[in-house]
PDB file of N, CA and C in Angstrom:
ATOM      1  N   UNK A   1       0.817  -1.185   0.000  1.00  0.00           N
ATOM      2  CA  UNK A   1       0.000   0.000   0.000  1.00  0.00           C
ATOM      3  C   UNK A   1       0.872   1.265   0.000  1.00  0.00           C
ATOM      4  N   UNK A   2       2.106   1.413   0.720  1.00  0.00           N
ATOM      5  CA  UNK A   2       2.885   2.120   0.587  1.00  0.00           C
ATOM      6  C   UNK A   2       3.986   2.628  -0.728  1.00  0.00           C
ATOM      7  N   UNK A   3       3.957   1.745  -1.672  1.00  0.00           N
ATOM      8  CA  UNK A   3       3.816   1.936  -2.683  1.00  0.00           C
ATOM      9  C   UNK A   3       3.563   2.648  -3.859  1.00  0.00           C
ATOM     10  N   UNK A   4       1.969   1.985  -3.694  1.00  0.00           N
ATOM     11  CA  UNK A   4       0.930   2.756  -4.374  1.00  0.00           C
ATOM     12  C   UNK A   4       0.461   4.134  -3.971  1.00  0.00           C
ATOM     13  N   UNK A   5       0.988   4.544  -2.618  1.00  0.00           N
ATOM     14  CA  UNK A   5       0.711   5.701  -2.118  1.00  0.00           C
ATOM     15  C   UNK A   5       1.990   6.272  -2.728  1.00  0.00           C
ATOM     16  N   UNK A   6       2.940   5.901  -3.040  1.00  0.00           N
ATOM     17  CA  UNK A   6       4.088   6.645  -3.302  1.00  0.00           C
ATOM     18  C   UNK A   6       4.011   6.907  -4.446  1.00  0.00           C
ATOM     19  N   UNK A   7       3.668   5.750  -5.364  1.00  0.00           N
ATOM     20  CA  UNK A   7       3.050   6.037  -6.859  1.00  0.00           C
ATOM     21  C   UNK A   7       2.138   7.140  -7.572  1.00  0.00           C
ATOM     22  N   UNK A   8       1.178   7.188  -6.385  1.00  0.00           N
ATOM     23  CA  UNK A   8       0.055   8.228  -6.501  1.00  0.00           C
ATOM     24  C   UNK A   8       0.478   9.466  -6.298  1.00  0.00           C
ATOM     25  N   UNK A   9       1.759   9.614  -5.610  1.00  0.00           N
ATOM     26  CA  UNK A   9       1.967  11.012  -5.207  1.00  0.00           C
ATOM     27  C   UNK A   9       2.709  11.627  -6.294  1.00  0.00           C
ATOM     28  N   UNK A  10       3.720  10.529  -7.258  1.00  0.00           N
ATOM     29  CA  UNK A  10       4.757  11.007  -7.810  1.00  0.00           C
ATOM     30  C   UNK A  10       3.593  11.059  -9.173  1.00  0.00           C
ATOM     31  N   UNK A  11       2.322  10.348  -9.799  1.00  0.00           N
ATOM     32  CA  UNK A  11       1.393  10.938 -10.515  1.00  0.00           C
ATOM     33  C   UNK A  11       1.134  12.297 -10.003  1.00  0.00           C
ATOM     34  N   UNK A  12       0.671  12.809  -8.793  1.00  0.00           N
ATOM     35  CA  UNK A  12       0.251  14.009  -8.858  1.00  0.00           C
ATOM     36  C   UNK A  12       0.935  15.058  -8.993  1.00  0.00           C
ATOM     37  N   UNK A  13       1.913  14.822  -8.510  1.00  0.00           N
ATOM     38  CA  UNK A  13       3.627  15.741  -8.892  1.00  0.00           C
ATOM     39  C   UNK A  13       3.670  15.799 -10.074  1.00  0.00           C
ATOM     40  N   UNK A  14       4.001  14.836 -11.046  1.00  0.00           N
ATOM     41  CA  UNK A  14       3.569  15.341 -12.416  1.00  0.00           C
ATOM     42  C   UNK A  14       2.725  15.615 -13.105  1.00  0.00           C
ATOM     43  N   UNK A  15       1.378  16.013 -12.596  1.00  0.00           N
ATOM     44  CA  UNK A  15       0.135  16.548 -13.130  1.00  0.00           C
ATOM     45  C   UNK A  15       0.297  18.064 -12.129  1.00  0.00           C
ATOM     46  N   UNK A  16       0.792  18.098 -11.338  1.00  0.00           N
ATOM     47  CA  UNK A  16       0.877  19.356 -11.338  1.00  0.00           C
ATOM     48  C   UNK A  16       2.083  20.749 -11.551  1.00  0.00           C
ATOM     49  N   UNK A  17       3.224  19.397 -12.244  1.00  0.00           N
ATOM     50  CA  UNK A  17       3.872  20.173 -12.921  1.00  0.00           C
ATOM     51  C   UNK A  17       3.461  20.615 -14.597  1.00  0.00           C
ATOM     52  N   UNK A  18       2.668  19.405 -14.913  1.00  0.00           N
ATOM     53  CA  UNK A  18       2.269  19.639 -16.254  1.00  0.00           C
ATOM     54  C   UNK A  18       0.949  20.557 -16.235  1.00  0.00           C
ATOM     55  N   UNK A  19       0.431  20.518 -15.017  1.00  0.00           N
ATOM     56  CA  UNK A  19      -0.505  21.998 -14.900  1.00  0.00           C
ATOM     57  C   UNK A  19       0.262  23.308 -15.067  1.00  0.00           C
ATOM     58  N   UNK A  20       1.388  23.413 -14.396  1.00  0.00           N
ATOM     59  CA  UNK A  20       1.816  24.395 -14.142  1.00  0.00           C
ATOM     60  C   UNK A  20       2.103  25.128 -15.415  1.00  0.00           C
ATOM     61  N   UNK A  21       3.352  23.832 -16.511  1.00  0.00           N
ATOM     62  CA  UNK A  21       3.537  24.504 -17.902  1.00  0.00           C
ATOM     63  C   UNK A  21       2.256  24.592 -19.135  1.00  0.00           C
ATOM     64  N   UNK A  22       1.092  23.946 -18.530  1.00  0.00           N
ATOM     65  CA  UNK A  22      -0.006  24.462 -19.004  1.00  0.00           C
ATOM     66  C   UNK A  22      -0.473  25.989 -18.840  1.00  0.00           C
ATOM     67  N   UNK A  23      -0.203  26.110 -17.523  1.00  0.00           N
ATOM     68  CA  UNK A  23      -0.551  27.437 -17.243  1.00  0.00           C
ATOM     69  C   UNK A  23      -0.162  28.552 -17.666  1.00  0.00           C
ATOM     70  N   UNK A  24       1.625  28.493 -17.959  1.00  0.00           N
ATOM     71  CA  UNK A  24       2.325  29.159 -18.283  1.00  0.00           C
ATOM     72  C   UNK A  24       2.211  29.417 -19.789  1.00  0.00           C
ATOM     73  N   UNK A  25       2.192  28.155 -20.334  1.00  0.00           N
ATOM     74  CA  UNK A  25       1.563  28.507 -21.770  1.00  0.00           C
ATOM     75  C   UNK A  25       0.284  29.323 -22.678  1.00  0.00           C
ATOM     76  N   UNK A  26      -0.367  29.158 -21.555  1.00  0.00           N
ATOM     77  CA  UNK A  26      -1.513  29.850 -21.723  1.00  0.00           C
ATOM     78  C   UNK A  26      -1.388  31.363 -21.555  1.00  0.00           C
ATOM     79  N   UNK A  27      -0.502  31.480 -20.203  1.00  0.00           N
ATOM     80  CA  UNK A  27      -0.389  32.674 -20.159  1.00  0.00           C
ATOM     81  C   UNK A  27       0.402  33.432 -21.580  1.00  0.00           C
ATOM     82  N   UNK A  28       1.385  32.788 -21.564  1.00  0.00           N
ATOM     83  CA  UNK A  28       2.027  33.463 -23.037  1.00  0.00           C
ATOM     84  C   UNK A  28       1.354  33.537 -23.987  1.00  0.00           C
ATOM     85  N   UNK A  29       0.046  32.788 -24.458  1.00  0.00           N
ATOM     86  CA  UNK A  29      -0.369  32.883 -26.078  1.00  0.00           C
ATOM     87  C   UNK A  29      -1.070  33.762 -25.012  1.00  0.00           C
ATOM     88  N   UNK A  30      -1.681  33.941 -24.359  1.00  0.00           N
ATOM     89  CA  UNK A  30      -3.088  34.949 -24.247  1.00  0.00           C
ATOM     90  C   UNK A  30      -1.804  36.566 -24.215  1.00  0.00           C
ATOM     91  N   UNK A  31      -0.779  36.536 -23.755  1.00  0.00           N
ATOM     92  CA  UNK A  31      -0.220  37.799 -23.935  1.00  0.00           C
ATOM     93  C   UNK A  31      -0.395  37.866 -25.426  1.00  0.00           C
ATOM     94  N   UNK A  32       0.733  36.631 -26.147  1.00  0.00           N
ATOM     95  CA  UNK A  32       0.896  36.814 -27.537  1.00  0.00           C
ATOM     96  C   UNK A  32      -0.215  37.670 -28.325  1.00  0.00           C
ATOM     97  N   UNK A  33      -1.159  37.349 -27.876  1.00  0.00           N
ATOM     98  CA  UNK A  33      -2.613  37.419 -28.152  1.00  0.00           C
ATOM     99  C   UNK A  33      -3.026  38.598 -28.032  1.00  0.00           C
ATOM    100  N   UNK A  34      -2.832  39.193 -27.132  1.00  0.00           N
ATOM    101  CA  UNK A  34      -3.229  40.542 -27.244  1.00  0.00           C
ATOM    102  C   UNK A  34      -2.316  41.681 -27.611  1.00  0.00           C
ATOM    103  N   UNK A  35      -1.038  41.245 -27.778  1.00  0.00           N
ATOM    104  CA  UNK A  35      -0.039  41.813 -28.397  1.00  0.00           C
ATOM    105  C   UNK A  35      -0.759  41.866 -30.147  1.00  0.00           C
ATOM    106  N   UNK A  36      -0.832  40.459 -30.545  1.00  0.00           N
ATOM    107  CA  UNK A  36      -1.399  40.733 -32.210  1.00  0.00           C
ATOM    108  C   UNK A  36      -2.752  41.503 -32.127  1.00  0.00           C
ATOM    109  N   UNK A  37      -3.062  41.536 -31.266  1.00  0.00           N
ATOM    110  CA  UNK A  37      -4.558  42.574 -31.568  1.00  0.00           C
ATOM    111  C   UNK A  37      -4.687  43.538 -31.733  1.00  0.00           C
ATOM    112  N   UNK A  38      -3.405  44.312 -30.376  1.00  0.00           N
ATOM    113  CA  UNK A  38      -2.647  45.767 -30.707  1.00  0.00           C
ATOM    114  C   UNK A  38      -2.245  45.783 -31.943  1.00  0.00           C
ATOM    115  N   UNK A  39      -1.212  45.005 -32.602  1.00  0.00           N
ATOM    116  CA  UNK A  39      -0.961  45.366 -34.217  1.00  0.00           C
ATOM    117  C   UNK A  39      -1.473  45.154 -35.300  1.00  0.00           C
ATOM    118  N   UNK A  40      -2.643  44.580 -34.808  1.00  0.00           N
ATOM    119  CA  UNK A  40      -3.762  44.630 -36.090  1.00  0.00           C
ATOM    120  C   UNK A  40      -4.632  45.821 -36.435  1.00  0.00           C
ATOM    121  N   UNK A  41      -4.489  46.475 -34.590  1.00  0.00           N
ATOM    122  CA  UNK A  41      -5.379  47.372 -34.810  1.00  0.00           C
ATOM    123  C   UNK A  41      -4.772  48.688 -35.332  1.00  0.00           C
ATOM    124  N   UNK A  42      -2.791  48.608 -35.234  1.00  0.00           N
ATOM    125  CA  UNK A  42      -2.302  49.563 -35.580  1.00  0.00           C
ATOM    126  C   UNK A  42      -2.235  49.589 -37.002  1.00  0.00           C
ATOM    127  N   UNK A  43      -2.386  48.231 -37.609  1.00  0.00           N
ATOM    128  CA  UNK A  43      -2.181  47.916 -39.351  1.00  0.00           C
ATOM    129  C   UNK A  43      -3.645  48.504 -39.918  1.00  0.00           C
ATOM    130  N   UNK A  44      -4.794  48.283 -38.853  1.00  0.00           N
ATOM    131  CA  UNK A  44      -5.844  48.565 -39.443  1.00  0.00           C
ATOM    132  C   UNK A  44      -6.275  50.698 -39.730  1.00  0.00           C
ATOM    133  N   UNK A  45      -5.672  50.718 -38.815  1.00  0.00           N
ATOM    134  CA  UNK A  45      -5.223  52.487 -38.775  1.00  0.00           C
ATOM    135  C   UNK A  45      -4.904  52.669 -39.674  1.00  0.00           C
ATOM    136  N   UNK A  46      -3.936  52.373 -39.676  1.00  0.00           N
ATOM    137  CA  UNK A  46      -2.516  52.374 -41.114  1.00  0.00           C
ATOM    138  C   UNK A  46      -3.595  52.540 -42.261  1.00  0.00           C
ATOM    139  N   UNK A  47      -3.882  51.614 -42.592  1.00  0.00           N
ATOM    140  CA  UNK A  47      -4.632  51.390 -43.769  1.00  0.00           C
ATOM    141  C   UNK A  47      -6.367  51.761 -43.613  1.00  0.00           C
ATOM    142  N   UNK A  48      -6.574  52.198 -42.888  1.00  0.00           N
ATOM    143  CA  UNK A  48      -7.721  53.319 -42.927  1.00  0.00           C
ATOM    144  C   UNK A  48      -7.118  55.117 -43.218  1.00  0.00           C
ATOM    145  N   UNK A  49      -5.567  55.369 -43.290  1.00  0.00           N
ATOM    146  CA  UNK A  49      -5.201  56.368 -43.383  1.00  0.00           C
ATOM    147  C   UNK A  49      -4.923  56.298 -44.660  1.00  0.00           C
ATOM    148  N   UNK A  50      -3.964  55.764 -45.109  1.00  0.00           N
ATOM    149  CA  UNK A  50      -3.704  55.233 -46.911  1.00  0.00           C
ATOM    150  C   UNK A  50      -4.742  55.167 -47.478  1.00  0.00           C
ATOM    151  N   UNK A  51      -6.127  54.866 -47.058  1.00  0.00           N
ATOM    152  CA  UNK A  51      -7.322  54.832 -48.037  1.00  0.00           C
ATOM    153  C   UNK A  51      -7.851  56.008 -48.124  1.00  0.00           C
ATOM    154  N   UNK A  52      -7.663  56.923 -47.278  1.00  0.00           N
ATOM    155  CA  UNK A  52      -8.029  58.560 -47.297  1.00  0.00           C
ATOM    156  C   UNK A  52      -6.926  59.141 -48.284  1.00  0.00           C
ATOM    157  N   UNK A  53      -5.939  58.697 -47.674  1.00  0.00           N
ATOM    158  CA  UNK A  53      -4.793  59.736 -48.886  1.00  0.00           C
ATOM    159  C   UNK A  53      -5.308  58.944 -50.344  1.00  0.00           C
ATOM    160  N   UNK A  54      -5.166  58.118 -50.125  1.00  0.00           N
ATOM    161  CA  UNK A  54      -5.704  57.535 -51.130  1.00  0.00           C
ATOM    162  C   UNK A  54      -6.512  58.282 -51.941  1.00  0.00           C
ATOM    163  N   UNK A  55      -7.845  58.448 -51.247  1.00  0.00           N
ATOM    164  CA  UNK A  55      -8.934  59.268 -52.102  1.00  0.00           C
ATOM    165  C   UNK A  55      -8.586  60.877 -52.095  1.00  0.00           C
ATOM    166  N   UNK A  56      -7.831  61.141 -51.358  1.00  0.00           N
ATOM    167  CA  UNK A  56      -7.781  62.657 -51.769  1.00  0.00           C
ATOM    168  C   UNK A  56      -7.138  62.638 -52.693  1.00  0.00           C
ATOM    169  N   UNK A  57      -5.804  62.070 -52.659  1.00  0.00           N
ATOM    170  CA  UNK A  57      -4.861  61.834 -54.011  1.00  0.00           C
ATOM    171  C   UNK A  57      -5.782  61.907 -55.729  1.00  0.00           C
ATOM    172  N   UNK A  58      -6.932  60.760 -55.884  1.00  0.00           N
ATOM    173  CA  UNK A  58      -7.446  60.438 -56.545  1.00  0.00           C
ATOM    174  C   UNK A  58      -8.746  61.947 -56.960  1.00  0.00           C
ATOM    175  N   UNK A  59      -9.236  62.405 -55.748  1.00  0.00           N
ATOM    176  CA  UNK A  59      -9.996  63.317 -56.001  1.00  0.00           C
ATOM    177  C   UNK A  59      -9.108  64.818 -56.743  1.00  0.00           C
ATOM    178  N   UNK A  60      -8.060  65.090 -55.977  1.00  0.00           N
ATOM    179  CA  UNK A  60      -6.714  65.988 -56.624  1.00  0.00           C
ATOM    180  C   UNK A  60      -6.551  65.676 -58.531  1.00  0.00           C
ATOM    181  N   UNK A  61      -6.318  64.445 -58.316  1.00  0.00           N
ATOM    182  CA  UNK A  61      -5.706  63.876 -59.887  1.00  0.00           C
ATOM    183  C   UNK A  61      -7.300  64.089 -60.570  1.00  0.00           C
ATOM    184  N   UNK A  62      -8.245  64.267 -60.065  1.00  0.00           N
ATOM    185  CA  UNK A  62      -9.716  64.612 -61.077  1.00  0.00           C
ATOM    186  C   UNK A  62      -9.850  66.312 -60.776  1.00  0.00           C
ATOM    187  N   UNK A  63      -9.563  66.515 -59.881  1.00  0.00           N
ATOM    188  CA  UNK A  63      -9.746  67.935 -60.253  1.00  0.00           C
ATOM    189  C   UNK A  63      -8.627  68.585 -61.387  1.00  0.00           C
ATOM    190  N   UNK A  64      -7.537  68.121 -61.302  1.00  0.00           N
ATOM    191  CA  UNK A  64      -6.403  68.465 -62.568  1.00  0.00           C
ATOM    192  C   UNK A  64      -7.094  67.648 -63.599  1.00  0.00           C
ATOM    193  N   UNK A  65      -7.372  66.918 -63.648  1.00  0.00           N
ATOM    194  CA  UNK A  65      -7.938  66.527 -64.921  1.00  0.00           C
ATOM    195  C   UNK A  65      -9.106  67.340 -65.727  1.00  0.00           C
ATOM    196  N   UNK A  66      -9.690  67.752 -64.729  1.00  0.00           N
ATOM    197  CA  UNK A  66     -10.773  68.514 -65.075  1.00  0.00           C
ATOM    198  C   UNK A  66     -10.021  69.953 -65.607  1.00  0.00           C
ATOM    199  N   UNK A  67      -9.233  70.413 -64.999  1.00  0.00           N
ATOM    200  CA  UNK A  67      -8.693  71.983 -65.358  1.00  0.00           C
ATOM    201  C   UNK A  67      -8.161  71.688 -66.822  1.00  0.00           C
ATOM    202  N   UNK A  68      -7.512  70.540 -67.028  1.00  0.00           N
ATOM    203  CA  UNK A  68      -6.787  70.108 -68.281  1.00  0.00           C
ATOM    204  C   UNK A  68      -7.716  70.775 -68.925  1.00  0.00           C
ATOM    205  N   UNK A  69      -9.117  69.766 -69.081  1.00  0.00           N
ATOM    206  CA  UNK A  69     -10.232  69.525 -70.163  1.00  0.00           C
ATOM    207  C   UNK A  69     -10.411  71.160 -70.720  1.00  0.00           C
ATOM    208  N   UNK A  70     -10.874  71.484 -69.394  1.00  0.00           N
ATOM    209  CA  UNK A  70     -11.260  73.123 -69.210  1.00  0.00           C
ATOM    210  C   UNK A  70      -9.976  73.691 -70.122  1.00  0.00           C
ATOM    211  N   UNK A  71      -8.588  74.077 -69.715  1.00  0.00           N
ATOM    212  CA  UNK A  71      -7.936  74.385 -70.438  1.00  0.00           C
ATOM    213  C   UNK A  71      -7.775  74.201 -72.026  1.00  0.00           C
ATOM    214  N   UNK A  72      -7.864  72.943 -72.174  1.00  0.00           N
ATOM    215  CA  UNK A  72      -7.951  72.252 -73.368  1.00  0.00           C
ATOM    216  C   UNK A  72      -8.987  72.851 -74.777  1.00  0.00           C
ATOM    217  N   UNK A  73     -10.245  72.862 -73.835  1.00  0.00           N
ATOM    218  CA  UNK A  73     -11.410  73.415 -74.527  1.00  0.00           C
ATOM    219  C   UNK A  73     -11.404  74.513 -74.966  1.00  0.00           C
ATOM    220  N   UNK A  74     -10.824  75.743 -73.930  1.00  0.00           N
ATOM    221  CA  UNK A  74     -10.313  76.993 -73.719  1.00  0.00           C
ATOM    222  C   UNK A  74      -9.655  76.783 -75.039  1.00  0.00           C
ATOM    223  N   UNK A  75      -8.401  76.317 -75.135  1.00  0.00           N
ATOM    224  CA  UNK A  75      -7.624  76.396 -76.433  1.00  0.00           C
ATOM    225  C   UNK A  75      -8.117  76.177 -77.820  1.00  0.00           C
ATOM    226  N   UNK A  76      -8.663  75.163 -77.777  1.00  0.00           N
ATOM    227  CA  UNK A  76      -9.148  75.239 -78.923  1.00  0.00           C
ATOM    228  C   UNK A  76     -10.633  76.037 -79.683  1.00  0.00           C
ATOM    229  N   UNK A  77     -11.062  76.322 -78.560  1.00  0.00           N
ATOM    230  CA  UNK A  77     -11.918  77.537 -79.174  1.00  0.00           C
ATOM    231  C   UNK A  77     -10.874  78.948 -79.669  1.00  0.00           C
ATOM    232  N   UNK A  78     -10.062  79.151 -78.884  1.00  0.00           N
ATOM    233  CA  UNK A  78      -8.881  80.053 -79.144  1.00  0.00           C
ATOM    234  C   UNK A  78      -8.537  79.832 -80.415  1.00  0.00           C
ATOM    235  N   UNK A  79      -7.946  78.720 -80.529  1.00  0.00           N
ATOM    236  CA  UNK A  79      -6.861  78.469 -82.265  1.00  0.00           C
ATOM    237  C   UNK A  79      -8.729  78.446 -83.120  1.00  0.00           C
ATOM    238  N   UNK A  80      -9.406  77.860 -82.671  1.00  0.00           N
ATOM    239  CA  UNK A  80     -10.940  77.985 -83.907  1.00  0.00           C
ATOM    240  C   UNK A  80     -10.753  79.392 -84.261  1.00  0.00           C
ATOM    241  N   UNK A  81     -11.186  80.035 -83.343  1.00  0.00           N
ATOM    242  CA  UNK A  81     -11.200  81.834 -83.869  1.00  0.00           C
ATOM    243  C   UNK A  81      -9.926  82.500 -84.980  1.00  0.00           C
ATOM    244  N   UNK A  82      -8.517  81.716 -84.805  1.00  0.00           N
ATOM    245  CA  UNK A  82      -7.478  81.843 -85.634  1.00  0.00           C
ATOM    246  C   UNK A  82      -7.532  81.807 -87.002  1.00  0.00           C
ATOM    247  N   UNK A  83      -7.714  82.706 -88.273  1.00  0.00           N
ATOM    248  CA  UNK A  83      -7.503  82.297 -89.246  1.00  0.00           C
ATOM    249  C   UNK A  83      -6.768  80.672 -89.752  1.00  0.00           C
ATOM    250  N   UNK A  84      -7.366  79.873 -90.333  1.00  0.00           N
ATOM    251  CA  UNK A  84      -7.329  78.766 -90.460  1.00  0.00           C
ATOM    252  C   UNK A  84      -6.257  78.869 -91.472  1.00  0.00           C
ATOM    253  N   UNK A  85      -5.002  78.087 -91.719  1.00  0.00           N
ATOM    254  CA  UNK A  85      -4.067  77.596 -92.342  1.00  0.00           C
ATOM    255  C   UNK A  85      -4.238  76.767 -93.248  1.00  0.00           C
ATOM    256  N   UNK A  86      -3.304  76.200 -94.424  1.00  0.00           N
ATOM    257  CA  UNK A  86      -3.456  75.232 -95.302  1.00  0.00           C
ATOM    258  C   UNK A  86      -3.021  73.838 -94.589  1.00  0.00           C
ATOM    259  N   UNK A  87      -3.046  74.196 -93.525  1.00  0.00           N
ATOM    260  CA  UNK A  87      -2.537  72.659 -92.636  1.00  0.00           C
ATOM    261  C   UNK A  87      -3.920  72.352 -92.197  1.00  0.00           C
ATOM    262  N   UNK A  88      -3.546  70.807 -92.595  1.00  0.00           N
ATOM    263  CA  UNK A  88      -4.984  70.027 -91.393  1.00  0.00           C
ATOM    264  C   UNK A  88      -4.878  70.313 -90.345  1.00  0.00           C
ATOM    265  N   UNK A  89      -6.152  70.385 -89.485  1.00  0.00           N
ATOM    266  CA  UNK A  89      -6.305  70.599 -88.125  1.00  0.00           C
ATOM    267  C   UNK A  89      -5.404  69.521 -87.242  1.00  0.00           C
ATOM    268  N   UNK A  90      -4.966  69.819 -85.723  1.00  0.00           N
ATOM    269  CA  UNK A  90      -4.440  68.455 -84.982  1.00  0.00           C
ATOM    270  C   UNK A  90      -5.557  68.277 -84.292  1.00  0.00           C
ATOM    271  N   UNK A  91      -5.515  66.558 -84.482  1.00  0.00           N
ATOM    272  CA  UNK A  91      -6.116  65.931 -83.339  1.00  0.00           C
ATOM    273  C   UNK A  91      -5.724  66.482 -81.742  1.00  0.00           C
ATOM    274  N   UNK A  92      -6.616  66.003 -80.669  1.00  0.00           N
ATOM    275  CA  UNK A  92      -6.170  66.408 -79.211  1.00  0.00           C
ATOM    276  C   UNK A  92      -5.011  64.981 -79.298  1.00  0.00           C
ATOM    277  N   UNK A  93      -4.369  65.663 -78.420  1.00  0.00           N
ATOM    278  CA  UNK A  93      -3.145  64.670 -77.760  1.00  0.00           C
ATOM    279  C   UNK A  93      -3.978  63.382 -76.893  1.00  0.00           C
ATOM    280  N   UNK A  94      -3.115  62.524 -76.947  1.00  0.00           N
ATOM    281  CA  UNK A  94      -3.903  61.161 -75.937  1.00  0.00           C
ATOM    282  C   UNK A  94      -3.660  61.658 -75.042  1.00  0.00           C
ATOM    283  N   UNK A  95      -3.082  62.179 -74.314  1.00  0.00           N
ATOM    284  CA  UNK A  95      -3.075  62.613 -72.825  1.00  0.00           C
ATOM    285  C   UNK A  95      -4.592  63.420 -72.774  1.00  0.00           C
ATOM    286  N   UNK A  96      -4.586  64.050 -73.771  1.00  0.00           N
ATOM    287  CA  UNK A  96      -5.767  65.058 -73.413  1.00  0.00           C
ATOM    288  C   UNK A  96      -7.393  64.120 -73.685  1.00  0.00           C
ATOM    289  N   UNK A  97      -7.199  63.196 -74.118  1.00  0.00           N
ATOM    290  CA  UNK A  97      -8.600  62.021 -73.999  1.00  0.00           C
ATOM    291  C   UNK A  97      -8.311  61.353 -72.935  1.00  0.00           C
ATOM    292  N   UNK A  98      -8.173  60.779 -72.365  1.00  0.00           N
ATOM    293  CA  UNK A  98      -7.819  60.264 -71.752  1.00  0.00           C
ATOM    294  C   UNK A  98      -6.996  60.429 -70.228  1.00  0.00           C
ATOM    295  N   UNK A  99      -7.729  60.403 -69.184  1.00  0.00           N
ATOM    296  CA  UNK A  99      -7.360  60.569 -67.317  1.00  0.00           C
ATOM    297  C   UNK A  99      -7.447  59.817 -66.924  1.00  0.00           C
ATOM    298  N   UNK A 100      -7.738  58.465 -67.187  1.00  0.00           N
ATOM    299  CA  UNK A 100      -7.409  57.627 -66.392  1.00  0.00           C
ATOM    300  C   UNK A 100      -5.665  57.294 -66.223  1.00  0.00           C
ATOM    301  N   UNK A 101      -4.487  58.007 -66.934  1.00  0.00           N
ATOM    302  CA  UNK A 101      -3.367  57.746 -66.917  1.00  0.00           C
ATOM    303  C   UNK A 101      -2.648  56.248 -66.578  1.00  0.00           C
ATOM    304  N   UNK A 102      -3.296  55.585 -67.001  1.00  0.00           N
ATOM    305  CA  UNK A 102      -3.087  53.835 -66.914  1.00  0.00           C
ATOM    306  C   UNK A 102      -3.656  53.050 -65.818  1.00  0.00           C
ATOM    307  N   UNK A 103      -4.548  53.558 -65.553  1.00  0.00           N
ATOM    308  CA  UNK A 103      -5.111  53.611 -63.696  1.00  0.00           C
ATOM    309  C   UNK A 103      -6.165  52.886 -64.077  1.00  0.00           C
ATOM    310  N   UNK A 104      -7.006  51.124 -63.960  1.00  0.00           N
ATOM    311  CA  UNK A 104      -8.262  51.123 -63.900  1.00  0.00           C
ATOM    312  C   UNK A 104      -9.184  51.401 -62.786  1.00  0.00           C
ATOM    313  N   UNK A 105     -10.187  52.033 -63.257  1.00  0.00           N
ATOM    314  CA  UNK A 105     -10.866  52.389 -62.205  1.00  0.00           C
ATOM    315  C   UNK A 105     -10.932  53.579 -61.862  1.00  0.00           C
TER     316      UNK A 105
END
């Protein structure tokens, strides 16, 4: 019986060492854990800020686009009023059809 009592003890000794590095493990992923949450939430910032520059960028590049057109139009009503030459007229430049500048979307 003495034994088995000795047996039983050196089981519980190692169930409560293997509690212990249970415990400890746990504790580390649950830090780990809230460590990645902080930098998800700093990546998610991040990239809620880039999507603003983003659109201002994009709203900027349409308002110049727009002044182009405007300019553009401007001009060639200008050269229309010009006594006309024995030269064919020019087409607009592809830049000037065209703002999307290789950009879909």
């Amino acid at each position: 019986m003495l034994n088995e009592l000795d047996a039983l003890a050196q089981r519980i000794g190692r169930l409560m060492v293997l509690n212990d590095q249970y415990r400890q493990a746990q504790r580390n992923l649950t830090q780990q854990l809230a460590q990645m949450r902080v930098r998800c939430d700093e990546i998610q910032n991040a990239l809620g800020q880039a999507r603003q520059e983003c659109a201002a960028l994009r709203a900027e590049r349409d308002s110049l686009a727009a002044t182009v057109d405007e300019a553009y139009t401007h001009l060639r009503r200008l050269l229309e009023r010009l006594p006309q030459s024995s030269s064919p007229p020019a087409e607009a430049p592809t830049w000037a059809k065209d703002h999307t500048y290789g950009e879909n979307g």
